[in-house]
Protein backbone atom coordinates (compact mmCIF):
# COMPACT_ATOMS: atom_id res chain seq x y z
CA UNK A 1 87.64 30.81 13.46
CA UNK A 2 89.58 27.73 12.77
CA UNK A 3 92.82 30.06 14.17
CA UNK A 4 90.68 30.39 17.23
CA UNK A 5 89.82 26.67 17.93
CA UNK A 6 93.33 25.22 17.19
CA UNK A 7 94.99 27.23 19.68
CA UNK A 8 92.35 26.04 22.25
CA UNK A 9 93.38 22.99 21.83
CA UNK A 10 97.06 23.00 20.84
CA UNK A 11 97.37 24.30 24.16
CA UNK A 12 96.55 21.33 26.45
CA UNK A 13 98.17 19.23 24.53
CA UNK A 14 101.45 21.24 24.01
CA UNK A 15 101.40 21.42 27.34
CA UNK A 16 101.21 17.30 27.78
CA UNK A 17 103.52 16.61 24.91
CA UNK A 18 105.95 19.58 23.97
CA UNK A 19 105.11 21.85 20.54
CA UNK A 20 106.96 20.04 18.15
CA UNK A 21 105.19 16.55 18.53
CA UNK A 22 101.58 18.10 18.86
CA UNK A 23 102.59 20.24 15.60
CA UNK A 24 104.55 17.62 13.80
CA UNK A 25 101.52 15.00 14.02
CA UNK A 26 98.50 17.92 13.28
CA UNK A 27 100.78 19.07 10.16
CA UNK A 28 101.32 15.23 8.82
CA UNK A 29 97.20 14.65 9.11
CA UNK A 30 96.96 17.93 7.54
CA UNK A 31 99.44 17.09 4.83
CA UNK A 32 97.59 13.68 4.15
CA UNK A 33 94.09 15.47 4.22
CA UNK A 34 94.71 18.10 1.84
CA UNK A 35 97.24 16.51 -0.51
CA UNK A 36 94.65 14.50 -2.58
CA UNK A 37 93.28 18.53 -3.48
CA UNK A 38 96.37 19.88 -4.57
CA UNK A 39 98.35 16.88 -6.39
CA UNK A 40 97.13 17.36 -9.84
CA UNK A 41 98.28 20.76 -9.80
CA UNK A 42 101.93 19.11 -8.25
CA UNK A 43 101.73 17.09 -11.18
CA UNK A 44 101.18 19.32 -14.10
CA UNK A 45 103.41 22.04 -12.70
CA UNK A 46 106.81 23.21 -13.72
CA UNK A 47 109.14 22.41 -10.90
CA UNK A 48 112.75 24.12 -10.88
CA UNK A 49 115.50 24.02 -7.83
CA UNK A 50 115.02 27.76 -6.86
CA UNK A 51 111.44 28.02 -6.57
CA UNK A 52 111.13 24.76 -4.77
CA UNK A 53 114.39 25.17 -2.44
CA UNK A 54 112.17 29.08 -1.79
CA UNK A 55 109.33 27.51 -1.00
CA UNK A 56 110.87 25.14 1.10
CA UNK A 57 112.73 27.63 3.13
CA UNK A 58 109.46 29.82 3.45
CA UNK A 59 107.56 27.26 4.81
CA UNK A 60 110.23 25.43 6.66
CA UNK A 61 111.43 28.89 7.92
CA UNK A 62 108.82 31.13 8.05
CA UNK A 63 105.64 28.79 8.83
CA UNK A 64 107.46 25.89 11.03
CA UNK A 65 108.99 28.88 13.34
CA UNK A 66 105.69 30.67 13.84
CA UNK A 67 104.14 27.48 14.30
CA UNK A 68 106.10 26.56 16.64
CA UNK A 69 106.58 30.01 18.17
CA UNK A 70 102.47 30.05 18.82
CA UNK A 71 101.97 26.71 20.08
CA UNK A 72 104.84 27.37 22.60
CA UNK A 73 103.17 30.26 23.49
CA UNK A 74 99.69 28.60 23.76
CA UNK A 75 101.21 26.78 26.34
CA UNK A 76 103.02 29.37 28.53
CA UNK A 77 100.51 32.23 28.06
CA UNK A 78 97.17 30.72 27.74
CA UNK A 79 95.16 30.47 24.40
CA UNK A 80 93.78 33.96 24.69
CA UNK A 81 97.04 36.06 25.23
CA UNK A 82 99.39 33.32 22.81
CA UNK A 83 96.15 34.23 19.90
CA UNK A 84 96.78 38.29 19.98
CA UNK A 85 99.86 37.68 18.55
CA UNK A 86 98.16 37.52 15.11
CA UNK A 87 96.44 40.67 14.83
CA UNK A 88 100.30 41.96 14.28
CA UNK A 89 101.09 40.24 12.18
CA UNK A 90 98.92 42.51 9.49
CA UNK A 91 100.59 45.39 10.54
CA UNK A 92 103.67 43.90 10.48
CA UNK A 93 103.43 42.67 6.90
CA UNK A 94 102.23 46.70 6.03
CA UNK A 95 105.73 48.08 7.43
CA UNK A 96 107.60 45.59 5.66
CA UNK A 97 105.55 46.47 2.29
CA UNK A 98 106.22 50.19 3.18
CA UNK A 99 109.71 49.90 3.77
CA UNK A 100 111.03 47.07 1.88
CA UNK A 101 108.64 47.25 -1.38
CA UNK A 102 107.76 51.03 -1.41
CA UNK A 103 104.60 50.45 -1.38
CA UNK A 104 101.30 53.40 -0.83
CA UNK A 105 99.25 52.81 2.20
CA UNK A 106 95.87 53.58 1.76
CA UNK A 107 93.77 55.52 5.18
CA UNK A 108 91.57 51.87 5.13
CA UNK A 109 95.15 50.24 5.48
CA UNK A 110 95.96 52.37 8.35
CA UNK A 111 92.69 52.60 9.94
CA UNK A 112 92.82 48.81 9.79
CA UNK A 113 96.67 48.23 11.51
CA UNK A 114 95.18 50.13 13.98
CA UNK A 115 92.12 48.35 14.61
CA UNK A 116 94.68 45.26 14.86
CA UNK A 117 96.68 46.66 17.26
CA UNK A 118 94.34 47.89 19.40
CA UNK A 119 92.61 44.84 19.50
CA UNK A 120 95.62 42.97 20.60
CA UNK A 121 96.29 45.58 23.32
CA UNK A 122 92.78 45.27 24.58
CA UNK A 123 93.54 41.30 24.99
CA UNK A 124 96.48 42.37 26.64
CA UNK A 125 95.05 44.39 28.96
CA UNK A 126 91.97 42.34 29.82
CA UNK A 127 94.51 39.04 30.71
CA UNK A 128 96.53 41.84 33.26
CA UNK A 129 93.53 42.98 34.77
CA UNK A 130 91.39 38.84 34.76
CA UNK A 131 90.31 37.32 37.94
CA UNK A 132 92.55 34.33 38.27
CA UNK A 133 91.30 30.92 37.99
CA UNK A 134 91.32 28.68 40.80
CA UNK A 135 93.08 26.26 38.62
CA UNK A 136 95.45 28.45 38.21
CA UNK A 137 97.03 31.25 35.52
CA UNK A 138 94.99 30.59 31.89
């Protein structure tokens, strides 16, 4: 739900400001929200250079490109297309399991991918085949 209401409206704004300043500020209030929650645990918690410089890179690489990736998106495509993205990203996360981990799939697994990517071929398809807005493409 929250997913679904920040890429409504990311969008407008991304499209007033660019990605990376809409992002950059809605991380920050984020960051100064949720920190109070989670600094005791900072506190009391082993640090060591490799699992911070991993987590860094995960969320700096992994996070901060998708971020910016879907807001982008949001922008060019519209908040409905930009949002099917995510149902892939389950199956996604399956193949790499399968293939890099070796992991078992169970039927529910599969039967769920699919339900995922269906869903984000039905957005797909219902965006090709909208009646356009008079404002313009969503």
């Amino acid at each position: 739900t929250l997913y679904g209401i920040a890429i409504n409206v990311a969008r407008p704004l991304q499209m007033q400001f660019g990605a990376l300043p809409v992002l950059v500020r809605s991380l920050g209030l984020a960051t100064i929200l949720t920190a109070p929650l989670g600094l005791p645990q900072v506190l009391r918690g082993n640090w060591s250079v490799v699992p911070l410089l991993s987590l860094i890179a995960l969320g700096a690489l992994g996070t901060g490109i998708a971020y910016v990736l879907s807001a982008t998106a949001a922008g060019r495509l519209g908040a409905t297309r930009a949002s099917a993205t995510i149902f892939l990203s389950s199956p996604i996360a399956m193949l790499l399991g399968v293939v890099v981990l070796h992991e078992r799939l169970g039927l529910i697994s599969l039967v769920g991918a699919a339900v995922c990517i269906g869903g984000a071929v039905m957005i797909r398809k219902a965006q090709e085949h909208a009646i356009p807005s008079p404002r313009g493409p969503a």
